[in-house]
PDB file of N, CA and C in Angstrom:
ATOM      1  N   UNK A   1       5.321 -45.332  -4.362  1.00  0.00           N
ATOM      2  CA  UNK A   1       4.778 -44.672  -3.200  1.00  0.00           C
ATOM      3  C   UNK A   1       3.482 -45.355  -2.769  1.00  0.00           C
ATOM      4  N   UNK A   2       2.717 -45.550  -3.736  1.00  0.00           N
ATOM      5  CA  UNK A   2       1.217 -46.515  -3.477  1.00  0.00           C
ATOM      6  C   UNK A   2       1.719 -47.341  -2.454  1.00  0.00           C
ATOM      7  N   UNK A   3       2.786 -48.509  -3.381  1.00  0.00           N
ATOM      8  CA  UNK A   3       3.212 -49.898  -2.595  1.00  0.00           C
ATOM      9  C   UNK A   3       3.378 -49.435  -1.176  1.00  0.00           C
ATOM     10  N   UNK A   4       4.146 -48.678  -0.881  1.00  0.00           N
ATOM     11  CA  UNK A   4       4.403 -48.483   0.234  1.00  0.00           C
ATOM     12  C   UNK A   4       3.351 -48.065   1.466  1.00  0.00           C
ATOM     13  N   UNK A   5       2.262 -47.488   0.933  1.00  0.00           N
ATOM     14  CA  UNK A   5       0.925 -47.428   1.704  1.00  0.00           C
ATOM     15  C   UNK A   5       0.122 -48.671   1.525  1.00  0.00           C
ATOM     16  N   UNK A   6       0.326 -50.033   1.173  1.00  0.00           N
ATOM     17  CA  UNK A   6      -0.408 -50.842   0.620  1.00  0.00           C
ATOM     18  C   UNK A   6      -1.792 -50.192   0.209  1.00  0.00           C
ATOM     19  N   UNK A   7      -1.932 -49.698  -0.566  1.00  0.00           N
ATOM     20  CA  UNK A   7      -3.505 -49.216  -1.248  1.00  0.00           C
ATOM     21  C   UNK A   7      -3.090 -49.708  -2.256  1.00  0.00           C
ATOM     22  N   UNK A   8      -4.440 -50.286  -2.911  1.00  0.00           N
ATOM     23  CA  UNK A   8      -4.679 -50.427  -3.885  1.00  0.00           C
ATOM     24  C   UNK A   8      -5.162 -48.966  -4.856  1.00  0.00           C
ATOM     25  N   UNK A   9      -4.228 -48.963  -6.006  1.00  0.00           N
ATOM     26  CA  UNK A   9      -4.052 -48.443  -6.921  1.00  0.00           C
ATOM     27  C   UNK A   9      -5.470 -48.015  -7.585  1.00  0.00           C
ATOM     28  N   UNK A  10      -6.216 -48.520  -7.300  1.00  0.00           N
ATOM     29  CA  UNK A  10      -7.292 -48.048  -8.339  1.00  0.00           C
ATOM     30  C   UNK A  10      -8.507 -47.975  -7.870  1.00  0.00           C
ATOM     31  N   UNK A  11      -8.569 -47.971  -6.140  1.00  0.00           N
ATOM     32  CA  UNK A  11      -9.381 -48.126  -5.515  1.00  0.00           C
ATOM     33  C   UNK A  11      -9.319 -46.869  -4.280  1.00  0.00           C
ATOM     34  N   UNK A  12      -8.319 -47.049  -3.193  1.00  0.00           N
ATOM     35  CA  UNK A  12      -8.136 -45.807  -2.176  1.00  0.00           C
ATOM     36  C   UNK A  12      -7.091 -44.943  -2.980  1.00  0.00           C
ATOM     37  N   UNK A  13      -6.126 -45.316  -3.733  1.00  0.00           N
ATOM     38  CA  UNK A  13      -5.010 -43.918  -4.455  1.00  0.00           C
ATOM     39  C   UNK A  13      -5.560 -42.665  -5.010  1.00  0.00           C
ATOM     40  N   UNK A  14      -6.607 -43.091  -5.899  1.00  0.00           N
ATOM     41  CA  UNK A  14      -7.516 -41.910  -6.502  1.00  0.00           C
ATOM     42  C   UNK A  14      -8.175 -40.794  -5.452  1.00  0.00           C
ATOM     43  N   UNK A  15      -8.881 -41.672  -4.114  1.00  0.00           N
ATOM     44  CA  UNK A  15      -9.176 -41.056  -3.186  1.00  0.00           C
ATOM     45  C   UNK A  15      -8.489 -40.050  -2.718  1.00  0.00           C
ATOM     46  N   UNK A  16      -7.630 -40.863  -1.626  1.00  0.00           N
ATOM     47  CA  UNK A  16      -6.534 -39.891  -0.876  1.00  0.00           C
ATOM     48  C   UNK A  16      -5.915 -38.997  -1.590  1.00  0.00           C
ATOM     49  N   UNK A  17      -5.871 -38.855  -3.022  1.00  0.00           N
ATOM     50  CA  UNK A  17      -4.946 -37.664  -3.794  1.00  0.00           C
ATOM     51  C   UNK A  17      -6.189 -36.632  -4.117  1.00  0.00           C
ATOM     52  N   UNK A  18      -7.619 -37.155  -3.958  1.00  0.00           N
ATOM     53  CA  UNK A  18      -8.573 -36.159  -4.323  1.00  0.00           C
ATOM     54  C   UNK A  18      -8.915 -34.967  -2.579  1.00  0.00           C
ATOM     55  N   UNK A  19      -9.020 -36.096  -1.998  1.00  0.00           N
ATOM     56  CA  UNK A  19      -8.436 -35.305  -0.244  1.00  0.00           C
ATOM     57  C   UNK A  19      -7.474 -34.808   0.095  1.00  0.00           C
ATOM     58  N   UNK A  20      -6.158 -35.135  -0.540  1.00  0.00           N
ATOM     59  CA  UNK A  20      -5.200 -34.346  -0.644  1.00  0.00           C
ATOM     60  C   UNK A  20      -5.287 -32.699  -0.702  1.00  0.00           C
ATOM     61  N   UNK A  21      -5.624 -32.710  -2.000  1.00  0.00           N
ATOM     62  CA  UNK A  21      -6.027 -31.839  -3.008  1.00  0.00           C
ATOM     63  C   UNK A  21      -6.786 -30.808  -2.297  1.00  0.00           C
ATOM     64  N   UNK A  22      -7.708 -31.583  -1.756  1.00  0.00           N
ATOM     65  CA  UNK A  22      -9.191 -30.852  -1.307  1.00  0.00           C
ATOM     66  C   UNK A  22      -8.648 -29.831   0.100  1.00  0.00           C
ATOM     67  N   UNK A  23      -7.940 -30.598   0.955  1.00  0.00           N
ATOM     68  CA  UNK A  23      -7.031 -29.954   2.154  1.00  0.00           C
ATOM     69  C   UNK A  23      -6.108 -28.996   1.412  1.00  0.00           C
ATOM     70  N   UNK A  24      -5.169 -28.901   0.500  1.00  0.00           N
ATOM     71  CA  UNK A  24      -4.485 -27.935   0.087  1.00  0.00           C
ATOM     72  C   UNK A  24      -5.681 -26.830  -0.541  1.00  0.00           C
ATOM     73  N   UNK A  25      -6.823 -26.933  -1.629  1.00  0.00           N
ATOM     74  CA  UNK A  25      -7.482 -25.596  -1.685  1.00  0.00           C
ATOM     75  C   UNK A  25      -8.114 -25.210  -0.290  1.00  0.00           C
ATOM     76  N   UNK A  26      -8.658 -25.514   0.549  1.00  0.00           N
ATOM     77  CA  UNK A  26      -8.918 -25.306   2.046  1.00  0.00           C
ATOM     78  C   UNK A  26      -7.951 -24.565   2.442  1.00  0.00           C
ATOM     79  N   UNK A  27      -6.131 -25.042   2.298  1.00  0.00           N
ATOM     80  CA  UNK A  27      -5.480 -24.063   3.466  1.00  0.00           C
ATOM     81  C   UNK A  27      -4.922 -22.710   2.701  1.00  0.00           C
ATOM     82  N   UNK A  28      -5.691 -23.071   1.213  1.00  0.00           N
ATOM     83  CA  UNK A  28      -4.740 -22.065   0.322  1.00  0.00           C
ATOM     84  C   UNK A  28      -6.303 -20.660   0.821  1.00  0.00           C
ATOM     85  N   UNK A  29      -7.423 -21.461   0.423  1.00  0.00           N
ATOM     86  CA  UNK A  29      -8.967 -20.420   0.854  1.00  0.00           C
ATOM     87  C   UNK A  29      -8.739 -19.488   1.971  1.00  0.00           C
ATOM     88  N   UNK A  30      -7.693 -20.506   3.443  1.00  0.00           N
ATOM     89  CA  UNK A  30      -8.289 -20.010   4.720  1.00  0.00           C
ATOM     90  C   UNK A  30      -7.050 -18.932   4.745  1.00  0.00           C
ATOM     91  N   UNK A  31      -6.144 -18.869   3.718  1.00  0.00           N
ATOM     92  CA  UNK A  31      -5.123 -18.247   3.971  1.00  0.00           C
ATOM     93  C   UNK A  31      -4.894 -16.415   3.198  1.00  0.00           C
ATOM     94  N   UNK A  32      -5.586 -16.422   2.374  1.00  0.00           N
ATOM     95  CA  UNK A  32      -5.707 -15.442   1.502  1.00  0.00           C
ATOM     96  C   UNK A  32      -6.496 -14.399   2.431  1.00  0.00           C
ATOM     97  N   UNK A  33      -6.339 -13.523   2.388  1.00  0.00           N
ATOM     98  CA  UNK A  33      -6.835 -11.670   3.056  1.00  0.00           C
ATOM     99  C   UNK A  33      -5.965 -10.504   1.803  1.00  0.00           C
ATOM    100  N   UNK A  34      -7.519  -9.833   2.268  1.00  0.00           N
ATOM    101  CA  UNK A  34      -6.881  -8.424   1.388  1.00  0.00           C
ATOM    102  C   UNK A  34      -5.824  -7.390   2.316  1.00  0.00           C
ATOM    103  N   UNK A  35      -5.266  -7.223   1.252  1.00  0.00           N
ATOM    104  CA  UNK A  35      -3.997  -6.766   1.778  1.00  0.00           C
ATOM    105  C   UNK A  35      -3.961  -4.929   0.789  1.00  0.00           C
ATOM    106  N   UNK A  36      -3.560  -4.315   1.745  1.00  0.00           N
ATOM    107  CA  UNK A  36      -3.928  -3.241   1.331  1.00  0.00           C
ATOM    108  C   UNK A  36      -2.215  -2.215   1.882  1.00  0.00           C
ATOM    109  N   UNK A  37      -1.720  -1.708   0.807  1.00  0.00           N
ATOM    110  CA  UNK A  37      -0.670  -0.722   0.992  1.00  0.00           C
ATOM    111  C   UNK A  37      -0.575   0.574   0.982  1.00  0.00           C
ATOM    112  N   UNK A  38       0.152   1.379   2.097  1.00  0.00           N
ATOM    113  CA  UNK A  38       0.037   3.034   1.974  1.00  0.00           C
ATOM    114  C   UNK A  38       1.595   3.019   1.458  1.00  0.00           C
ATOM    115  N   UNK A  39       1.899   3.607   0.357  1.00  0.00           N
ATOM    116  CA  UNK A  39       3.257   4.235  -0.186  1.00  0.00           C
ATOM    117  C   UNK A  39       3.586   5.521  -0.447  1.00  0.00           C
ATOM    118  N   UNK A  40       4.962   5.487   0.105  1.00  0.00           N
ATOM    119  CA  UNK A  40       5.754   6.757   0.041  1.00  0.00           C
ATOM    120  C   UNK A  40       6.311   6.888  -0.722  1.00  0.00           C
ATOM    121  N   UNK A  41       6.573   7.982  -1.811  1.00  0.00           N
ATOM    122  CA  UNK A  41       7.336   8.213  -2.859  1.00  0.00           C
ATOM    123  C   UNK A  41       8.313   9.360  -2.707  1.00  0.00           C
ATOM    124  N   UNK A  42       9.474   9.451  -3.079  1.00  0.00           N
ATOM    125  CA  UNK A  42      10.456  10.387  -3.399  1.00  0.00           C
ATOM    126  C   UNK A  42       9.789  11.429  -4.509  1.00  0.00           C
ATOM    127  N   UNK A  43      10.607  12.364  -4.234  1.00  0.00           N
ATOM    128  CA  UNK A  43      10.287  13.473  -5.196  1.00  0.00           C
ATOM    129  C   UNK A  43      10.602  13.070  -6.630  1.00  0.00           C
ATOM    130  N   UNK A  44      11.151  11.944  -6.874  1.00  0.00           N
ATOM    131  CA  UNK A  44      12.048  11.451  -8.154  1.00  0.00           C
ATOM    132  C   UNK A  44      10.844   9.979  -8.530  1.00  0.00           C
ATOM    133  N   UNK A  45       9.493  10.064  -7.616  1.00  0.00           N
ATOM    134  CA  UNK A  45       8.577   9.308  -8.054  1.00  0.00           C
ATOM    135  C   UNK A  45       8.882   7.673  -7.807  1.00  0.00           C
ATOM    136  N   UNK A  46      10.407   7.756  -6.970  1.00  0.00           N
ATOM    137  CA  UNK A  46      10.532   5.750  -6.311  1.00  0.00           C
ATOM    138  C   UNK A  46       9.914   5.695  -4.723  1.00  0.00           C
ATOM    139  N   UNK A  47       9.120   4.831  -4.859  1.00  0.00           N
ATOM    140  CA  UNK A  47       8.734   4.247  -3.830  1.00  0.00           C
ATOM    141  C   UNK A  47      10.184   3.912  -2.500  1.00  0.00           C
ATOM    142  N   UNK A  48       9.806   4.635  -1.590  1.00  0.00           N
ATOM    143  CA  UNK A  48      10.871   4.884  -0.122  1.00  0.00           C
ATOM    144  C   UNK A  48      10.638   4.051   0.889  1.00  0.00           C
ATOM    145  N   UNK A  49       8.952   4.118   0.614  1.00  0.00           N
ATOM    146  CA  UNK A  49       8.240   3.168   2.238  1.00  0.00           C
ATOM    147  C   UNK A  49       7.058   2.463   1.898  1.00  0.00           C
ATOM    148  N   UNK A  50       7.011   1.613   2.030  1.00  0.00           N
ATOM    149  CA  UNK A  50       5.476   1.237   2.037  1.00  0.00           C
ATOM    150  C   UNK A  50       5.120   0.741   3.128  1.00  0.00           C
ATOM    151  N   UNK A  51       3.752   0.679   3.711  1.00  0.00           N
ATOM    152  CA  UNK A  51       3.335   0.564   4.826  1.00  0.00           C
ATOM    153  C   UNK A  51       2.127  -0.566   4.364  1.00  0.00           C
ATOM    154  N   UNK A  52       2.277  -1.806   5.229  1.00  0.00           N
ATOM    155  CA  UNK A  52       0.705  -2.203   4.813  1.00  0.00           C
ATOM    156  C   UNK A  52      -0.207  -2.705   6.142  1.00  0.00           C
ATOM    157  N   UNK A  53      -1.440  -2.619   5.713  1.00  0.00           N
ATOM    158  CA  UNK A  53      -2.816  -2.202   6.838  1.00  0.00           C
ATOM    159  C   UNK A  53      -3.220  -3.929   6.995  1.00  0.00           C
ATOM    160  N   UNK A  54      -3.241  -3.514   8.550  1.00  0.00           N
ATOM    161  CA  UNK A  54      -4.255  -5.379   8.473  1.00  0.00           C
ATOM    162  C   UNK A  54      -5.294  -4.761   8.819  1.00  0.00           C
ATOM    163  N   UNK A  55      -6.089  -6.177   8.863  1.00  0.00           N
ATOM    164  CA  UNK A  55      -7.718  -5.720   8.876  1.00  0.00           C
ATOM    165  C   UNK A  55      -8.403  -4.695  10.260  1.00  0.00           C
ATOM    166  N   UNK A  56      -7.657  -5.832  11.170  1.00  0.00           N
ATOM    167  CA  UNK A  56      -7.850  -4.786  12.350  1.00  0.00           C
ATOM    168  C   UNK A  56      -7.031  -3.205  13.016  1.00  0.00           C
ATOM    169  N   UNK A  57      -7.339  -2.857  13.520  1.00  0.00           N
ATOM    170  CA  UNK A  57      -7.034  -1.434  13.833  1.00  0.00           C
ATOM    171  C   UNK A  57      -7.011  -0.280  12.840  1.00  0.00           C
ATOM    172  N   UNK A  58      -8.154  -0.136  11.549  1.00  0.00           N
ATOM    173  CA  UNK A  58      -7.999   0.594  10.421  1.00  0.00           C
ATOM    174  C   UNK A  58      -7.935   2.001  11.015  1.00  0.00           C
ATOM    175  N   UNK A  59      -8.612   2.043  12.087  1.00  0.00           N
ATOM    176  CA  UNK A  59      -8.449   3.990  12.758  1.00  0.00           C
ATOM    177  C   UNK A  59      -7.148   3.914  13.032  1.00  0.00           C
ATOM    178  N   UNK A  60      -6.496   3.295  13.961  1.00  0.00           N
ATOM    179  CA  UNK A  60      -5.102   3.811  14.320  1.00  0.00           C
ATOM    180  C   UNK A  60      -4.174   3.634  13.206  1.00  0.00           C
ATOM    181  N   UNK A  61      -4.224   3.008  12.083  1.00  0.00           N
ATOM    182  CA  UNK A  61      -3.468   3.008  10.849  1.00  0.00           C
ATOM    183  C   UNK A  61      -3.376   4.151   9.690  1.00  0.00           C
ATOM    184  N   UNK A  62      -4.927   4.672   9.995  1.00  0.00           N
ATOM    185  CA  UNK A  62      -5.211   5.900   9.408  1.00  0.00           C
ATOM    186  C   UNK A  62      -4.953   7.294   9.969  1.00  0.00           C
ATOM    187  N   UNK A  63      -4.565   6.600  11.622  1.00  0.00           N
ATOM    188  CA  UNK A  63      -4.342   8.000  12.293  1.00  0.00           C
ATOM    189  C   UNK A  63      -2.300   8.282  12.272  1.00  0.00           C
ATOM    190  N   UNK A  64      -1.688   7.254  11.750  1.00  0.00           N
ATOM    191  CA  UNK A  64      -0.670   6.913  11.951  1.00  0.00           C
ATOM    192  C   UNK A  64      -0.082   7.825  10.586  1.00  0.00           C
ATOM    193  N   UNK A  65      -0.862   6.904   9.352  1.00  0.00           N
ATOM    194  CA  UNK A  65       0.166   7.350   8.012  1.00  0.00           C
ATOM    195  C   UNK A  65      -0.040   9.156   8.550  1.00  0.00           C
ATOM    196  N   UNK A  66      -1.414   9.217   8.920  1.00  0.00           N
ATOM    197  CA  UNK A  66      -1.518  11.099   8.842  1.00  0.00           C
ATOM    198  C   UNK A  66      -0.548  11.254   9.704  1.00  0.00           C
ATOM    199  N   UNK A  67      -0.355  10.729  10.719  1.00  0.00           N
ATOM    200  CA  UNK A  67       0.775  12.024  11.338  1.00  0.00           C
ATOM    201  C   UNK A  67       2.155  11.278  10.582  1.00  0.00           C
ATOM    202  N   UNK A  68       2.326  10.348   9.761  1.00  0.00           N
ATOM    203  CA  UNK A  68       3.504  10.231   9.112  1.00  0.00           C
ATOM    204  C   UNK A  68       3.454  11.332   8.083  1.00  0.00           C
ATOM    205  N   UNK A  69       2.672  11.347   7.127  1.00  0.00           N
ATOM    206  CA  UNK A  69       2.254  12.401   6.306  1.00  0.00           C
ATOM    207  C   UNK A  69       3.111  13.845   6.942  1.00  0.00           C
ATOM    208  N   UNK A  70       2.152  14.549   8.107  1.00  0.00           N
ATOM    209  CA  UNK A  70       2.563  15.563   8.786  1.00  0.00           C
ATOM    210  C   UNK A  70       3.974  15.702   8.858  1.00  0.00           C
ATOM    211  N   UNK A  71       4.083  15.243   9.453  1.00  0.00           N
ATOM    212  CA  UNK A  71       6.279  14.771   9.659  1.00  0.00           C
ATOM    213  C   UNK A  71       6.690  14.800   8.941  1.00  0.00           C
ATOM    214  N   UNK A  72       6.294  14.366   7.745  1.00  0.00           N
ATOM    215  CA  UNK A  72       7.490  14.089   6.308  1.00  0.00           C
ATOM    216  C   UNK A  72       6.850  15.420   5.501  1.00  0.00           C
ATOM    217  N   UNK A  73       5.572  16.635   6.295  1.00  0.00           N
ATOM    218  CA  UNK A  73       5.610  17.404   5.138  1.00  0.00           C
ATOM    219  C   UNK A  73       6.268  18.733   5.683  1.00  0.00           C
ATOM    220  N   UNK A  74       6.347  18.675   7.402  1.00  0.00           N
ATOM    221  CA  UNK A  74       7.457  19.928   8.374  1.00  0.00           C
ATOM    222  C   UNK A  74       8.950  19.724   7.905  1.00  0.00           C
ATOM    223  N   UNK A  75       9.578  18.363   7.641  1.00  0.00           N
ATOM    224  CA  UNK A  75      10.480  17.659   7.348  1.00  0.00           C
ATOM    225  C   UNK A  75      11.270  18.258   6.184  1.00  0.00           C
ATOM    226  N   UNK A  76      10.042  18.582   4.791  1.00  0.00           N
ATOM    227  CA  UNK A  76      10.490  19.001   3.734  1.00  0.00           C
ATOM    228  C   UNK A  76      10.473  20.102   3.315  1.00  0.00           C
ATOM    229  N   UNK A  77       9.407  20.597   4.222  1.00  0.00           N
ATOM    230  CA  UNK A  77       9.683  22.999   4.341  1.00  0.00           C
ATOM    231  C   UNK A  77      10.759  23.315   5.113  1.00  0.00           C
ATOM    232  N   UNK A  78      11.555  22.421   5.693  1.00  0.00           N
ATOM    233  CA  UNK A  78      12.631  22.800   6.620  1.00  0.00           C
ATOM    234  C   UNK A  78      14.031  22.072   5.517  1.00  0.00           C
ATOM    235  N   UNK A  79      13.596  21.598   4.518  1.00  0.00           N
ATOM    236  CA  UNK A  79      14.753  21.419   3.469  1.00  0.00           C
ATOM    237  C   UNK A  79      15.306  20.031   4.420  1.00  0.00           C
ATOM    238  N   UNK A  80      14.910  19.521   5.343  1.00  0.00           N
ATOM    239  CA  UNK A  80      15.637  18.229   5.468  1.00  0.00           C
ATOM    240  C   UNK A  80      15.727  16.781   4.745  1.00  0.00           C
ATOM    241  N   UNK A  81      14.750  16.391   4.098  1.00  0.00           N
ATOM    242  CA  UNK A  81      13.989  15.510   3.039  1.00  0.00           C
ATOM    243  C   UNK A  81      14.823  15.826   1.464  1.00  0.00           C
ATOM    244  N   UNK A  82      15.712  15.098   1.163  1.00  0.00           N
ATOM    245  CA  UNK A  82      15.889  14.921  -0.391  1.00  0.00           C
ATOM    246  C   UNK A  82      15.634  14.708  -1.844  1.00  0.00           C
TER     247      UNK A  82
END
């Protein structure tokens, strides 16, 4: 693979694989966010739904699971929910 870039082996190869390198932790850094999940469980304790939050819009995400909440708790005094 060197040959084929004519570099010398012991001079630019070391380089370009240390820049390599350096660009992959960069896109691995710019890529990572916290990631955060709301889960739904069955009465039998398995996970049904999970929901997950991006960074932006945390009010309407919080206003969302609640009225999911609400729904799934009219849902289950009316015996429809398993």
């Amino acid at each position: 693979m060197v040959d084929g870039f004519n570099i010398d082996s012991y001079a630019e190869g070391p380089m370009l694989m240390w820049v390599l390198a350096l660009v992959g932790v960069v896109m691995i850094l710019t890529g990572i966010r916290k990631e955060e999940y709301t889960c739904f469980k069955s009465d039998a304790g398995v996970t049904v739904l999970n929901i997950a939050r991006n960074r932006k819009g945390e009010r309407e995400f919080e206003e969302f699971v609640s009225k999911l909440e609400n729904q799934l708790k009219k849902q289950d005094k009316k015996g429809e929910i398993g």
